[in-house]
Protein backbone atom coordinates (compact mmCIF):
# COMPACT_ATOMS: atom_id res chain seq x y z
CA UNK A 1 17.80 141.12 -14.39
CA UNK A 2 19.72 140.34 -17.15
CA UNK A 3 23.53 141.26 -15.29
CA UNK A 4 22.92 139.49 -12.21
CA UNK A 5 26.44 139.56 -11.66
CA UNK A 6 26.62 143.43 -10.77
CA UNK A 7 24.84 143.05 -7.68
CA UNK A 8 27.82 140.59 -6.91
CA UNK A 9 29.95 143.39 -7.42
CA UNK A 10 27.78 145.55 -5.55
CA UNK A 11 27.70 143.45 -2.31
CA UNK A 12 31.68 142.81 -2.86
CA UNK A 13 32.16 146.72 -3.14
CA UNK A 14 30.27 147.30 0.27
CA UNK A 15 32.01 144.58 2.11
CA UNK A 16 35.36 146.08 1.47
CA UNK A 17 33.74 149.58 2.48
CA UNK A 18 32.51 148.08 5.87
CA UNK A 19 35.87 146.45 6.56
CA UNK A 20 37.94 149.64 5.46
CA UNK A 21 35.23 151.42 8.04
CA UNK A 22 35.21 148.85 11.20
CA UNK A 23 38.59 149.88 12.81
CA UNK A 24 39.50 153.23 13.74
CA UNK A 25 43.01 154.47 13.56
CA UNK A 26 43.80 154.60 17.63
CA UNK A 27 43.59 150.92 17.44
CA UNK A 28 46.74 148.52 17.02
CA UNK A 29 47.03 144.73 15.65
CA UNK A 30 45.49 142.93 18.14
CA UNK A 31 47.45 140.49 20.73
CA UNK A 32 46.57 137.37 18.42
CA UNK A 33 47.78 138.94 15.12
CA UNK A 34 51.35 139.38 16.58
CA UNK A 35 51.59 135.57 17.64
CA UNK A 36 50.24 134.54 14.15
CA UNK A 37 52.52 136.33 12.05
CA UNK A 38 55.58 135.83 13.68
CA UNK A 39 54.96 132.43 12.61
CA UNK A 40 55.88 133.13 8.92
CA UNK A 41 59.55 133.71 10.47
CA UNK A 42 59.64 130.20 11.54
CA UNK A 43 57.69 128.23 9.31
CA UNK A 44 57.09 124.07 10.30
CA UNK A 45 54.93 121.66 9.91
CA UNK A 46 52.98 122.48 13.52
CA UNK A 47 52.33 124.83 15.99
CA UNK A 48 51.89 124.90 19.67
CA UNK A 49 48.53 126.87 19.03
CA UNK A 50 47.67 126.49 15.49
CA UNK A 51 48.62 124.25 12.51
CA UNK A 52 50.46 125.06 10.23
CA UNK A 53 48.36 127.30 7.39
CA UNK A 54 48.66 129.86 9.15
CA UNK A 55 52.67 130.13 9.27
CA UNK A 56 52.74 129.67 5.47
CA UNK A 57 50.25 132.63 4.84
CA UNK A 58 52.14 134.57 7.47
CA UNK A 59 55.07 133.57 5.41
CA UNK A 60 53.60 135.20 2.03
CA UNK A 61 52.72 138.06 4.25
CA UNK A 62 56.47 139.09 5.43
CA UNK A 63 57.46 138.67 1.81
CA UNK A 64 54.80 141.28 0.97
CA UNK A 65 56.50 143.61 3.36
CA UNK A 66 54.40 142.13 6.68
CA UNK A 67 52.58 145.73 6.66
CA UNK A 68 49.43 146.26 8.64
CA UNK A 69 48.10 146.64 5.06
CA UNK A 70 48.85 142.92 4.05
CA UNK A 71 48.31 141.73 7.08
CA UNK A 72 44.43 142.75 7.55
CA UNK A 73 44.19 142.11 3.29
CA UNK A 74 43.86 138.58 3.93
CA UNK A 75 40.99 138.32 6.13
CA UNK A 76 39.18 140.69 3.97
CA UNK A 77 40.30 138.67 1.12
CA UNK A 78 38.90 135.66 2.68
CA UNK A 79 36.03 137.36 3.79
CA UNK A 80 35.21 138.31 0.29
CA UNK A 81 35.49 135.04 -1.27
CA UNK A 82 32.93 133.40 1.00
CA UNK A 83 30.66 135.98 0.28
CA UNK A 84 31.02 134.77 -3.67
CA UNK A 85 30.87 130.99 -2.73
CA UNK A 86 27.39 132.51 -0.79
CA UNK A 87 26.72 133.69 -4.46
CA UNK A 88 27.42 130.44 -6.37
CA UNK A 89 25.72 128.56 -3.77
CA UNK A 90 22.78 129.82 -4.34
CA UNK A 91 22.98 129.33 -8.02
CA UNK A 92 23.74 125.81 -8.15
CA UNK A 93 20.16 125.84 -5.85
CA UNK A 94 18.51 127.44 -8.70
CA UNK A 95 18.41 130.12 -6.92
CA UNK A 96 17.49 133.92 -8.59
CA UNK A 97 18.90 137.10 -8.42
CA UNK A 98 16.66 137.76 -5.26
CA UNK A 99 18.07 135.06 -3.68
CA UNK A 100 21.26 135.91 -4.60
CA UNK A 101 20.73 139.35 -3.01
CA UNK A 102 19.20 138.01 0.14
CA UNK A 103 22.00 135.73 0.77
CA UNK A 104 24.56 138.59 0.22
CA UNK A 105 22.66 140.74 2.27
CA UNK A 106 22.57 138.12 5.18
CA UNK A 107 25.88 137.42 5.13
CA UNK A 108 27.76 140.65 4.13
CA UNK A 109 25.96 142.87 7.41
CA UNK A 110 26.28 140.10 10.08
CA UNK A 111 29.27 139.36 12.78
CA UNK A 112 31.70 138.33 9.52
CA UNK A 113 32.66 142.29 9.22
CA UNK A 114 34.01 141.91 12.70
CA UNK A 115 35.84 138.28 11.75
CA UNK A 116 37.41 139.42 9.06
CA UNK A 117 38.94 142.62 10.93
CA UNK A 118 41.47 139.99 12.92
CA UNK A 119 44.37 138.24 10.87
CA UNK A 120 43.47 134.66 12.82
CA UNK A 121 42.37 131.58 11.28
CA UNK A 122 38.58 132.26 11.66
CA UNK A 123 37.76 133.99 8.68
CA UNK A 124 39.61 130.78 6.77
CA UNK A 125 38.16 128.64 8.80
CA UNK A 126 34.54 129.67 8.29
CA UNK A 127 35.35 130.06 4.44
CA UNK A 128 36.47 126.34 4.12
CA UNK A 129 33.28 125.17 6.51
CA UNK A 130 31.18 126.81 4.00
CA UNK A 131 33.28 124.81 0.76
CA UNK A 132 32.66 121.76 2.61
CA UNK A 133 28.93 122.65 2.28
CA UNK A 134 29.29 123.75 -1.16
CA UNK A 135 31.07 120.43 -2.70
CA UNK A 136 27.94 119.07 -0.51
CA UNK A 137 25.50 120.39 -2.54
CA UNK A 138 27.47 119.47 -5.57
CA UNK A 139 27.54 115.91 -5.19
CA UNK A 140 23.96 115.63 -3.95
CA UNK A 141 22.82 116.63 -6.93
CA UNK A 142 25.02 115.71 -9.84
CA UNK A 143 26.29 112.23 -7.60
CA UNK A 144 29.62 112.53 -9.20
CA UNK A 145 32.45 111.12 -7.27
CA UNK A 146 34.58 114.31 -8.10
CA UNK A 147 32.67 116.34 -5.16
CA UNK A 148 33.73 113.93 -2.87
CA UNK A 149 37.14 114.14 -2.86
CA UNK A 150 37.02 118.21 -3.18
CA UNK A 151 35.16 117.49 -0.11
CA UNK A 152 37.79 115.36 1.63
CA UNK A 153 40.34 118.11 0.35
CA UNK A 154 38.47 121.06 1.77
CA UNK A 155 38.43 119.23 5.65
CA UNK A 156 41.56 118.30 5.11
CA UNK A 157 42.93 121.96 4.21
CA UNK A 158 40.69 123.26 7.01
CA UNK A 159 42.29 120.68 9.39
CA UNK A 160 45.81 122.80 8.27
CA UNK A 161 44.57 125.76 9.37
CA UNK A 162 42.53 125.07 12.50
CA UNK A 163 41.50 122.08 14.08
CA UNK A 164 37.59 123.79 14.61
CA UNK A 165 36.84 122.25 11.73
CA UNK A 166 36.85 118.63 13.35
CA UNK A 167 33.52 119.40 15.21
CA UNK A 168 32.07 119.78 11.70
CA UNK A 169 33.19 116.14 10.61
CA UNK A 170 31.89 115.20 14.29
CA UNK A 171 29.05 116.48 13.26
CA UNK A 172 28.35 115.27 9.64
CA UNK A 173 29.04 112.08 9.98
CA UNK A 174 26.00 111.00 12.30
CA UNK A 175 23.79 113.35 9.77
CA UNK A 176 24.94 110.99 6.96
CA UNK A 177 23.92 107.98 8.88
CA UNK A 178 20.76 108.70 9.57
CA UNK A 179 19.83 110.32 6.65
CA UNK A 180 19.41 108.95 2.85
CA UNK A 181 22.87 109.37 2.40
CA UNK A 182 23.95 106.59 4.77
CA UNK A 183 24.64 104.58 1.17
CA UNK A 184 27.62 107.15 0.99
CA UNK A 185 29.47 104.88 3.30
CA UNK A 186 29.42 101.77 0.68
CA UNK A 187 30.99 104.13 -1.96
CA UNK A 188 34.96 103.30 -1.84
CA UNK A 189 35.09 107.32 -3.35
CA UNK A 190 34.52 107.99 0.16
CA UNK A 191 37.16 106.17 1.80
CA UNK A 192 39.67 106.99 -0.80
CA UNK A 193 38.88 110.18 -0.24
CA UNK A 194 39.77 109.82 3.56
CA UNK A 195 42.54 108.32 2.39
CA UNK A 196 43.59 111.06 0.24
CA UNK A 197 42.63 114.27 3.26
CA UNK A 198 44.82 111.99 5.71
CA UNK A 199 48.02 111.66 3.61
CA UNK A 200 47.85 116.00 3.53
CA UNK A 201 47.43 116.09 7.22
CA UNK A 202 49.68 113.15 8.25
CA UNK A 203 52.31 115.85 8.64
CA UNK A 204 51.02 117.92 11.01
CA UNK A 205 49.78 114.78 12.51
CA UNK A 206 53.65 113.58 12.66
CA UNK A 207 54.42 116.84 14.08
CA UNK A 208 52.22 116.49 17.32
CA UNK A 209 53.43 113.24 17.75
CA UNK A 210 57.50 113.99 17.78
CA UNK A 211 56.16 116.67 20.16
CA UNK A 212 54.36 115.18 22.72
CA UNK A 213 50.58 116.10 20.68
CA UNK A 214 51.02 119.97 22.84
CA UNK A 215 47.60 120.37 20.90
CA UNK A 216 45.76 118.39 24.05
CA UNK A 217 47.86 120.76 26.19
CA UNK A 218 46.88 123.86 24.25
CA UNK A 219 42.96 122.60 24.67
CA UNK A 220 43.15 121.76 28.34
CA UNK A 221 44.87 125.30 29.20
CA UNK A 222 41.31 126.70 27.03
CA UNK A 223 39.27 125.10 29.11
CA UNK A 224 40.89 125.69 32.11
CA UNK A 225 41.02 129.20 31.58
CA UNK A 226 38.69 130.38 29.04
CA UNK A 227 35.66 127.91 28.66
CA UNK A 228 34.91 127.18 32.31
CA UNK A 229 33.53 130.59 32.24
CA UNK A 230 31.78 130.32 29.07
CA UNK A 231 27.84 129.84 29.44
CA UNK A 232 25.93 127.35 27.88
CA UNK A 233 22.55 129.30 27.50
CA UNK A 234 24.91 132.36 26.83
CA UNK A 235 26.58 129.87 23.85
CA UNK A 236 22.57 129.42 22.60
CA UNK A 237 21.76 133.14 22.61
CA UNK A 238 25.02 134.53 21.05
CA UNK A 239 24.14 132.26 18.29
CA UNK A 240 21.15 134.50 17.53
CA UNK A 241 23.12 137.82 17.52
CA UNK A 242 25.56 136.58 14.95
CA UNK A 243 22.75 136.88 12.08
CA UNK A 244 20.35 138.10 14.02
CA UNK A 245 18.49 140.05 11.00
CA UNK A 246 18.71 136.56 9.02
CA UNK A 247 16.78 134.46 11.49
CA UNK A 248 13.38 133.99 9.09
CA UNK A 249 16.21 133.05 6.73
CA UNK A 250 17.57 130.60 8.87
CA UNK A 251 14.16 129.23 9.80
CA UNK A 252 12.90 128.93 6.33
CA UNK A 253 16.41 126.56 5.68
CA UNK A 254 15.99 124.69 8.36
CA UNK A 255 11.44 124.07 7.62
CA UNK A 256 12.54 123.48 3.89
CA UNK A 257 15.01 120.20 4.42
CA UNK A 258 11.20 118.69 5.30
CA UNK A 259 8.46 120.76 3.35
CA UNK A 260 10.28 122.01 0.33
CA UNK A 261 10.37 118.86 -2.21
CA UNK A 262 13.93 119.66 -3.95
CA UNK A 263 15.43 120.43 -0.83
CA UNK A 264 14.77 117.30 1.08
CA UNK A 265 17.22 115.36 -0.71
CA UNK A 266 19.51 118.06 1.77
CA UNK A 267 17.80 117.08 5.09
CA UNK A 268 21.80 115.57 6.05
CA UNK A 269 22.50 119.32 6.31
CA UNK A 270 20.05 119.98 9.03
CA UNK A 271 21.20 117.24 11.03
CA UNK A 272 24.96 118.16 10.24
CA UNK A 273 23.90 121.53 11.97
CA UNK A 274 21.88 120.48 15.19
CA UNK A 275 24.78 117.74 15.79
CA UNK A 276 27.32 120.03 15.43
CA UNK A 277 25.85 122.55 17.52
CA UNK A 278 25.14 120.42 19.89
CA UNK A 279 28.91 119.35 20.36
CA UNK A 280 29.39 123.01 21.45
CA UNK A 281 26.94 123.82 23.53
CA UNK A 282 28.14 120.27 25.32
CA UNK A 283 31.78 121.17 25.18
CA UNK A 284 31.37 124.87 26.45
CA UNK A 285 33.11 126.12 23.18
CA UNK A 286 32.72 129.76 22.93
CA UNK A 287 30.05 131.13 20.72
CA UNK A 288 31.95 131.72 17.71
CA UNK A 289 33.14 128.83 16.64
CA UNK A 290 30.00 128.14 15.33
CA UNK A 291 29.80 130.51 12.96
CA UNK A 292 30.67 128.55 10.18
CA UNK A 293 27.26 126.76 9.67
CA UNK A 294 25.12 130.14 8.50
CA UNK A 295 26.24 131.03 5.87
CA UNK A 296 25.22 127.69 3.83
CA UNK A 297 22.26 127.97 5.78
CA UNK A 298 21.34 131.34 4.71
CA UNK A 299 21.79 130.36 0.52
CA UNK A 300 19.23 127.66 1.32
CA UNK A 301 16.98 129.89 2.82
CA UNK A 302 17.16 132.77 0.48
CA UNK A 303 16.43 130.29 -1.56
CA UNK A 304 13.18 128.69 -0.75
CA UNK A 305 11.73 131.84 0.36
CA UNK A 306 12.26 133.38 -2.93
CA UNK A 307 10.22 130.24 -4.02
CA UNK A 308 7.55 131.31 -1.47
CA UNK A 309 7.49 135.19 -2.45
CA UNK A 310 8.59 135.56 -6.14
CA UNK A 311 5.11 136.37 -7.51
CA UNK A 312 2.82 139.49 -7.19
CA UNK A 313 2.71 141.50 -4.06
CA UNK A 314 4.96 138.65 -2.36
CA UNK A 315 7.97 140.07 -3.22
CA UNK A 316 7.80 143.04 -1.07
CA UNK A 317 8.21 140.49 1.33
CA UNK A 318 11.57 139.70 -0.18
CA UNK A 319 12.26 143.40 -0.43
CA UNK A 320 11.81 143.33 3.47
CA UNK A 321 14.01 140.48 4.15
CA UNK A 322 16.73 141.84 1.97
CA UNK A 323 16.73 145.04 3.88
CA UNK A 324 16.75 144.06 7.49
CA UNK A 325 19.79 143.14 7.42
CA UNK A 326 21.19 146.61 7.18
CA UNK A 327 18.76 148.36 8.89
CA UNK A 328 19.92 145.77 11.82
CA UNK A 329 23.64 146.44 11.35
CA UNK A 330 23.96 149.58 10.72
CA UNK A 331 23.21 151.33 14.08
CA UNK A 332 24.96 148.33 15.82
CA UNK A 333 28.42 149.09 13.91
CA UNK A 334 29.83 151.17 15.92
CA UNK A 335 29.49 149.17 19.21
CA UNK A 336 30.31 146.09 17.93
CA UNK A 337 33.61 147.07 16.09
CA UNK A 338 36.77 148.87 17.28
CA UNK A 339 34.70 152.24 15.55
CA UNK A 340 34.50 154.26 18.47
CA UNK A 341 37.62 155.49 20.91
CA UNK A 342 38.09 154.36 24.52
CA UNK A 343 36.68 157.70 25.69
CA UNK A 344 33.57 157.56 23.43
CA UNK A 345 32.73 154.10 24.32
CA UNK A 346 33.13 154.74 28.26
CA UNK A 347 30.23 157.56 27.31
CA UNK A 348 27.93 154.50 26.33
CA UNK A 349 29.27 152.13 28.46
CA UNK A 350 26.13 151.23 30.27
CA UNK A 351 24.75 150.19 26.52
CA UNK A 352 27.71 148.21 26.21
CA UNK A 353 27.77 146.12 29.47
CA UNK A 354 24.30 145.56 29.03
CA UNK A 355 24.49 144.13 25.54
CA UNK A 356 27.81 142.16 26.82
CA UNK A 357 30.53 143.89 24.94
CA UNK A 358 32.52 144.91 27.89
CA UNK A 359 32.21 140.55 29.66
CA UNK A 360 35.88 139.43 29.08
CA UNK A 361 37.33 135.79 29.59
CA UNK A 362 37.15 136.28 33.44
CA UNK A 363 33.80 136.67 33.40
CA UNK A 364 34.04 140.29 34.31
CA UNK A 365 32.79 143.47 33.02
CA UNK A 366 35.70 145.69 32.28
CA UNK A 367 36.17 149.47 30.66
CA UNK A 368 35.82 148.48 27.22
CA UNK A 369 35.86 145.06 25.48
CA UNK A 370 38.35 142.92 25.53
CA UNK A 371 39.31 142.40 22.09
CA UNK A 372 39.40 146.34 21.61
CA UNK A 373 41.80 146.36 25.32
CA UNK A 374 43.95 143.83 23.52
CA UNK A 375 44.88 146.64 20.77
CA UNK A 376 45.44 149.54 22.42
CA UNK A 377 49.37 149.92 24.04
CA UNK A 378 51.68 147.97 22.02
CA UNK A 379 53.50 150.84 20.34
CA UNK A 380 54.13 151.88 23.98
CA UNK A 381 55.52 148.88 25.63
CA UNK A 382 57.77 148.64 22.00
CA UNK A 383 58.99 152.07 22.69
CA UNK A 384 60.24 151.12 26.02
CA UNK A 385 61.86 148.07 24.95
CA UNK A 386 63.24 150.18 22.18
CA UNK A 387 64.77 152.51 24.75
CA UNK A 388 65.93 150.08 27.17
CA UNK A 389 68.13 148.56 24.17
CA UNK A 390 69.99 151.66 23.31
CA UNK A 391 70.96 151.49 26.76
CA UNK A 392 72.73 148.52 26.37
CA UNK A 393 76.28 148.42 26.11
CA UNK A 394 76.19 145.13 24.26
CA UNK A 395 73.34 145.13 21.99
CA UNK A 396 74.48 141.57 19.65
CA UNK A 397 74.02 139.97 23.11
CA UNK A 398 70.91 141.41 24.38
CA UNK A 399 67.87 139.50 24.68
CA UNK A 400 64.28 140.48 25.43
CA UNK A 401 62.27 138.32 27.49
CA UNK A 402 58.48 138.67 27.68
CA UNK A 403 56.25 137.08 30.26
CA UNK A 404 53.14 136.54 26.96
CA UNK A 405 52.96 135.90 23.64
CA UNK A 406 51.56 139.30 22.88
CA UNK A 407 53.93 141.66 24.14
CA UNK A 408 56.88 139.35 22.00
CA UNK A 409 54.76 139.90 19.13
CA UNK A 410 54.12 143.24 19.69
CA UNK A 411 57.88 144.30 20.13
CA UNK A 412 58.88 142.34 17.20
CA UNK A 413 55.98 144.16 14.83
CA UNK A 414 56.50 147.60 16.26
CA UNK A 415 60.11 148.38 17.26
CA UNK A 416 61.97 150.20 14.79
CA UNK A 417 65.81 149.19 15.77
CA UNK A 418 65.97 145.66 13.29
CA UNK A 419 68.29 144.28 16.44
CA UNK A 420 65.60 143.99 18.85
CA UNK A 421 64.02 140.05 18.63
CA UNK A 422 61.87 139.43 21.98
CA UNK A 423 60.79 135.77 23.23
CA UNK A 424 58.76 134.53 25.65
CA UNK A 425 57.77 131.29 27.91
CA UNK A 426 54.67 131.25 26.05
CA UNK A 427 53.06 129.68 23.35
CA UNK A 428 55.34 129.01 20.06
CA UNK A 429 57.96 131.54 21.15
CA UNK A 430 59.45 129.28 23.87
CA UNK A 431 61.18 127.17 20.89
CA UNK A 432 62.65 129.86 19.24
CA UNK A 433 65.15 131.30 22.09
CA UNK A 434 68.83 131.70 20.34
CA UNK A 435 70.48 130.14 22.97
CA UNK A 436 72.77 128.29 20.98
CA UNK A 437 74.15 131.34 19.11
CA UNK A 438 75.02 133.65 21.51
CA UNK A 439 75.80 134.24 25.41
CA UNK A 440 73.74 136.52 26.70
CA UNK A 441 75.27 138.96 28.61
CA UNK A 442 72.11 141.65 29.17
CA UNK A 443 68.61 141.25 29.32
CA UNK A 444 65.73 143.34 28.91
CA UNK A 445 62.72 142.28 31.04
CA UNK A 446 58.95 142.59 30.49
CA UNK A 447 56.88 141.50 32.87
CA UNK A 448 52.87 141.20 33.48
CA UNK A 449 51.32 143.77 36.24
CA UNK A 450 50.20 140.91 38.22
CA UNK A 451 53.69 139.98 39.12
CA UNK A 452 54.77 140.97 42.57
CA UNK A 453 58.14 141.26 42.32
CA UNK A 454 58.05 145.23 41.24
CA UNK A 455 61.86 145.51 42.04
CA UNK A 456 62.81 142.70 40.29
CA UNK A 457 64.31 141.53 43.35
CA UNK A 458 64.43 137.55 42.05
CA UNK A 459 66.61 139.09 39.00
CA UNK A 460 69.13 141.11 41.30
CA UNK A 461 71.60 138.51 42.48
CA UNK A 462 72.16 137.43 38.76
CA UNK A 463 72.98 140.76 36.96
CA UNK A 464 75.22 143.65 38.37
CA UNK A 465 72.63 146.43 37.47
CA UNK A 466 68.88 146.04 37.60
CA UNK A 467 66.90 149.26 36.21
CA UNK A 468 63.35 149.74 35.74
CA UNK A 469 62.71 151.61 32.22
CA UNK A 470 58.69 152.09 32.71
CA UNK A 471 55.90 150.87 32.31
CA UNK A 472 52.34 151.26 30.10
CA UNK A 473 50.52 154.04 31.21
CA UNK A 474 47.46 153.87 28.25
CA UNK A 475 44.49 153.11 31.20
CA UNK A 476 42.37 151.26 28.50
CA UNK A 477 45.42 148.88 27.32
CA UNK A 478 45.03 145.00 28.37
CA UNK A 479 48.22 145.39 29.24
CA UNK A 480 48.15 148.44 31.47
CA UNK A 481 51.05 148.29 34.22
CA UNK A 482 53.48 145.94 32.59
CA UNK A 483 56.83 146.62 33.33
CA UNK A 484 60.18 146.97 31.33
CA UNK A 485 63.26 146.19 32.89
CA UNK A 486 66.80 146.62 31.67
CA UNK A 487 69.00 143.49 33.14
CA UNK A 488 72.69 144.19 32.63
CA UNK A 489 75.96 142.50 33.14
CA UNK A 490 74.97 138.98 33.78
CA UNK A 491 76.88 136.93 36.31
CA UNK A 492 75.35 133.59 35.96
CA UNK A 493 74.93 131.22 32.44
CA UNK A 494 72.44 132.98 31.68
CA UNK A 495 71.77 131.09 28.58
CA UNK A 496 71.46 127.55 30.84
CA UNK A 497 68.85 128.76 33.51
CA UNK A 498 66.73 129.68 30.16
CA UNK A 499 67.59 126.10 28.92
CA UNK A 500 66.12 124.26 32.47
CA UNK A 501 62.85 126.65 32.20
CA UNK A 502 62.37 125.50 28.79
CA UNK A 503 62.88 122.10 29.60
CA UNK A 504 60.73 122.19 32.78
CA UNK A 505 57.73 123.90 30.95
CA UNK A 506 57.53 121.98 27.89
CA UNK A 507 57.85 118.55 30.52
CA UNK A 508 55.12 119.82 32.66
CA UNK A 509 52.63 120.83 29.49
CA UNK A 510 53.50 116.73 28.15
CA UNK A 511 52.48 115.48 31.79
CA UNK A 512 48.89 117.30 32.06
């Protein structure tokens, strides 16, 4: 074809299409989305959860107007550029048009549409793994020291935004060594290059240090709570549904690093992959962190088997491969993506606890998946917070104090009185209480259903008036049950008892 380049536009076109599609309007930001772009409103060098990328886009993001718009834009954005790096790839592979499309294919109607969906550092993340692979391929062939330090600066921006991206280093590094390009470690490129990725992240790196590295803290409350229950033959077979139609892709990379002459030279990359994977799977990491080595896999595939099937009635076999991917996808969409309502999915729930979807972090099958329970009931919970303020009688010394990190988020996104600021004890909102510029006087309260205390009886002695406000009815929400309390009249500092909590927490998280 002599305008390859449409089909680029073609595959660009339907990604945007499936991502406009994947979320239907019932559904709010999700939990995580809150947490990350408050983060623009307090911009550092570090994070208790993340680096620091991810402030600086959120940053960019409030300056755009911090609209649900803009804020699911960049994912999509993201999203759409790996799909072109898939694209150019494959050409520097010498790679045709029907690899081209294969690739696209692959990667465009596979478990990215649901990545990109979420404003969290994934859908960077797996963008910049891919670059890494890309400036790879580049120096491999060409051997010019150039590649090597776009290299160093990809892992090094990738480090910025999430720290994933360290397994991949982990993992590349014993794939160099025992693979032809073990003579890499002789070239002083390399080292400079090193050099060059750990002057960019020496100030993050500075950061943890001056406070107490609360990134060890942050991984030891995952694994505590999250991936003790994650599977390690579960990790192994989730990796098969991510590109589940791509698999003969996959394969035919991972035969070519040894069969396919030109490819050998890239046998590092096959190593890279089994290493890295294998950190996972020994680490318990949940399944989609690892999501990041396909897509390079699937440009070498697509192209070696367009190699195998360009001639005669061959490429009807390409024809085939290019259009499973769809005709895998396509009836899956709407029970893998926030597509359907609550009610419609609790009419095919036994389809969806069998395939998984409804499994959350406890290890427990619940009404509807967890990702889809953690957007459902925010407006709710900011309406009551929004109501409980008006009933203050001293608003510029009203605080709201929120037992998570997603109901602060999700009052700060969704109220509509510009007063209301809510904080919590959790993640990065416990260092950005405003103790030092007011006295608070009234306070409103949300707290978690779990917590006993339904009369707020441990609050009583320290204001004159306790009064509950209500609570979130919506019986899909995450946060079903939690409580809004309006605190008023405070008799005790109360602005010092927050000051000995802080201090207490953020001793404890530096001791375990």
């Amino acid at each position: 074809m002599k305008k390859p380049w449409l089909f680029l536009l073609l595959f660009l076109g339907i990604k945007v299409i499936l991502q406009l599609l994947a979320i239907d309007p019932v559904y709010e930001l999700q939990r995580d989305e809150f947490l990350h772009l408050d983060l623009g409103k307090h911009p550092d060098w570090g994070f208790l959860t993340v680096p620091p990328l991810t402030g600086l886009i959120s940053k960019v993001i409030l300056l755009l107007g911090g609209s649900v718009f803009w804020v699911k834009l960049f994912p999509v954005l993201f999203g759409l550029l790996l799909l072109y790096l898939v694209w150019k790839t494959v050409d520097i592979l010498n790679g045709g048009t029907m690899a081209k499309v294969l690739a696209l294919s692959g990667v465009t109607f596979s478990v990215l549409v649901r990545i990109n969906t979420l404003y969290q550092p994934n859908s960077l993340d797996f963008l910049l793994w891919t670059l890494v692979f890309y400036f790879l391929v580049h120096y491999m062939l060409t051997r010019q020291p150039r590649w090597i330090y776009f290299t160093g600066l990809s892992l090094a921006i990738g480090f910025l935004n999430k720290y994933n991206i360290c397994f991949l280093m982990a993992g590349l590094l014993p794939a160099l060594l025992i693979s032809g390009e073990r003579k890499l470690f002789f070239s002083k490129h390399l080292y400079l290059a090193g050099g060059l990725a750990l002057f960019l992240v020496s100030p993050n790196l500075v950061w943890q240090f001056n406070n107490g590295f609360p990134v060890w803290h942050h991984l030891q409350e995952l694994a505590s709570t999250q991936l003790v229950h994650v599977n390690r033959f579960d990790f192994l077979k989730e990796q098969l549904l991510f590109f589940i139609a791509s698999l003969p892709v996959i394969l035919a990379a991972m035969v070519s690093f040894f069969i396919y002459p030109p490819f050998r030279k890239f046998s590092v990359f096959f190593w890279g992959f089994v290493f890295t994977l294998a950190l996972f799977v020994f680490l318990r990491a949940k399944s989609y962190y690892a999501i990041g080595l396909y897509p390079a896999m699937i440009a070498f595939g697509s192209v070696y088997l367009e190699k195998l099937f360009s001639l005669g009635w061959k490429r009807w076999l390409m024809i085939m491969a290019i259009m499973l991917p769809p005709l895998f996808f396509i009836p899956l969409f709407r029970y893998i993506h926030p597509v359907m309502t609550p009610e419609e999915i609790i009419q095919h729930k036994p389809l969806f606890d069998r395939i998984g979807l409804t499994r959350w972090e406890d290890g427990k099958l619940h009404a509807i998946p967890q990702d889809f329970a953690d957007m459902l009931g925010w407006k709710e919970l900011a309406h009551l917070v929004d109501s409980a303020f008006q009933m203050s009688d001293d608003k510029e010394r009203t605080i709201v104090h929120c037992d998570n990190y997603g109901q602060a988020g999700a009052v700060n996104f969704y109220s509509v009185l510009k007063e209301v600021k809510a904080y919590s004890m959790n993640a990065d909102y416990i260092n950005w209480y405003p103790l030092d510029q007011f006295e608070i006087k009234n306070a409103i309260l949300v707290k978690d259903v779990w917590d006993e205390d339904v009369n707020r009886e441990r609050e009583k002695p320290f204001f004159e008036e306790v009064r509950y406000i209500g609570e979130i009815k919506n019986p899909f929400a995450r946060e079903k049950g939690t409580r809004v309390f309006l605190l008023r009249n405070a008799r005790v500092p109360v602005n010092e008892i927050l000051r000995q909590e802080i201090k207490v927490r953020k001793q404890k998280q530096r001791l375990m």
